[in-house]
Protein backbone atom coordinates (compact mmCIF):
# COMPACT_ATOMS: atom_id res chain seq x y z
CA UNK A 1 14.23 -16.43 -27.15
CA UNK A 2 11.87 -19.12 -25.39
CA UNK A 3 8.95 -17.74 -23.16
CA UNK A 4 10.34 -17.79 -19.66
CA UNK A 5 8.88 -19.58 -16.96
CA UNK A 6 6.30 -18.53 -14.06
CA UNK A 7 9.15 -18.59 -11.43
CA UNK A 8 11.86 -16.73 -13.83
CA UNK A 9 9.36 -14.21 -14.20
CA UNK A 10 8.42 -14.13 -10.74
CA UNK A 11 12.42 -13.75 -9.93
CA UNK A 12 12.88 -10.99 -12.03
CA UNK A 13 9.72 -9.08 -10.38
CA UNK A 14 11.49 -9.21 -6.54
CA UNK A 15 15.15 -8.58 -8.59
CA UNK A 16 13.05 -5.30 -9.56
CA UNK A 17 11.73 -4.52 -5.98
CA UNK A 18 14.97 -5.63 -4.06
CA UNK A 19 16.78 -2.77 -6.50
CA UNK A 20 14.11 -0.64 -5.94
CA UNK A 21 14.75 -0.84 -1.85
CA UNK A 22 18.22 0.96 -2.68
CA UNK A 23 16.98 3.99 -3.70
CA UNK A 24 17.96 6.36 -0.50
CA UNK A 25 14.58 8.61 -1.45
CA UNK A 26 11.79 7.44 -0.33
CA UNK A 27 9.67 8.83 -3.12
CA UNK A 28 12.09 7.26 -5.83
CA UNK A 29 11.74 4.07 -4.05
CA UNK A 30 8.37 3.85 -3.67
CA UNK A 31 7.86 4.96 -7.18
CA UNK A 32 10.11 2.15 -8.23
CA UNK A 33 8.25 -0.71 -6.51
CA UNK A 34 5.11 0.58 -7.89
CA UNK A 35 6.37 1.15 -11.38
CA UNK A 36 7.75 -2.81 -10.88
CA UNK A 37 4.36 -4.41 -9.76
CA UNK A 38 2.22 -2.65 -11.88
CA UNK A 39 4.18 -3.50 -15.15
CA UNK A 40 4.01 -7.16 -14.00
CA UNK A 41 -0.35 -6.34 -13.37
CA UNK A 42 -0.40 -5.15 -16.96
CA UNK A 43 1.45 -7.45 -18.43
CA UNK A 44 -0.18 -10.56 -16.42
CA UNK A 45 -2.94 -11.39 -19.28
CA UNK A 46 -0.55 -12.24 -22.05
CA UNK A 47 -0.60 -14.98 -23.92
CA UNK A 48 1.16 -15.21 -26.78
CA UNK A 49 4.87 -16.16 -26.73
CA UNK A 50 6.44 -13.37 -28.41
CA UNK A 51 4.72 -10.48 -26.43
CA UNK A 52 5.43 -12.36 -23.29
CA UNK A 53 9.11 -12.91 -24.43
CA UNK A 54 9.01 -9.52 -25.48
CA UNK A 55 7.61 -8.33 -22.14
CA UNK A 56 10.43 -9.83 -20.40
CA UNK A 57 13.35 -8.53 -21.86
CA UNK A 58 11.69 -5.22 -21.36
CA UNK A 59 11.69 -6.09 -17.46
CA UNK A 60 14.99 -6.87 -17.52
CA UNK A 61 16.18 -4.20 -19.20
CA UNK A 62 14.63 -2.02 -16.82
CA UNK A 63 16.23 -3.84 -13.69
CA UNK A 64 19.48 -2.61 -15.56
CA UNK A 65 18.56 0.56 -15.97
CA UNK A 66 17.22 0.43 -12.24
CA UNK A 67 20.55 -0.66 -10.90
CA UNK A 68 22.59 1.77 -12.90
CA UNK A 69 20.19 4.51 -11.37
CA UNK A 70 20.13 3.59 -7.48
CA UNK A 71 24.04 3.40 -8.06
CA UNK A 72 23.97 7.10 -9.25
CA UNK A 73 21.23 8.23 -6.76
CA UNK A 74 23.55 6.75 -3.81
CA UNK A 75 26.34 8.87 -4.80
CA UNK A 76 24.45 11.68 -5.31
CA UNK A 77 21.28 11.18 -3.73
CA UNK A 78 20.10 13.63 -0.57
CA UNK A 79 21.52 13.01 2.98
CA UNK A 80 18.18 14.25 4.67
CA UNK A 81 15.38 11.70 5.15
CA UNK A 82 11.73 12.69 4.21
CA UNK A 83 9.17 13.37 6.47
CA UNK A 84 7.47 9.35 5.70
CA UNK A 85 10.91 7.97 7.25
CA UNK A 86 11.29 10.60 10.31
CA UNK A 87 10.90 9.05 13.34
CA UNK A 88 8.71 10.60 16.16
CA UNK A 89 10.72 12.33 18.38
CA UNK A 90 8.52 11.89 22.18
């Protein structure tokens, strides 16, 4: 597999946070994003081809596994919103 580009990698980075916004929990969501952009932090120094190819297909095997997940957590997921989405009642 050839190293992908800047802007494939930078699609597959927002492909990871748009799945993460359909998480219904907030903590799974926000876990999500966090896990997304601090994969891409750690991995942002490579510079060989094969790790970075490597690195990649590890990304977008976890958008997979992220999309299989929020599809599972939206059947299942809880109905009641957490206290960082509850809206002040005045």
């Amino acid at each position: 597999m050839a190293s992908p580009t800047r802007s494939e990698a930078l699609s597959l980075l927002r492909s990871l946070i748009r799945t993460a916004r359909h998480f219904s929990d907030y903590n799974i969501r926000e876990y999500a994003k966090r896990r997304a952009v601090d994969g891409f932090r750690h991995n942002r120094n490579l510079s060989d081809p094969p790790s970075i190819s490597s690195a990649y297909a590890d990304g977008k095997a976890q958008l997979e596994v992220a999309k299989r997940q929020s599809a599972v957590y939206s059947l299942y997921g809880p109905k009641v919103k957490s206290i960082m989405e509850a809206h002040r009642i005045n």
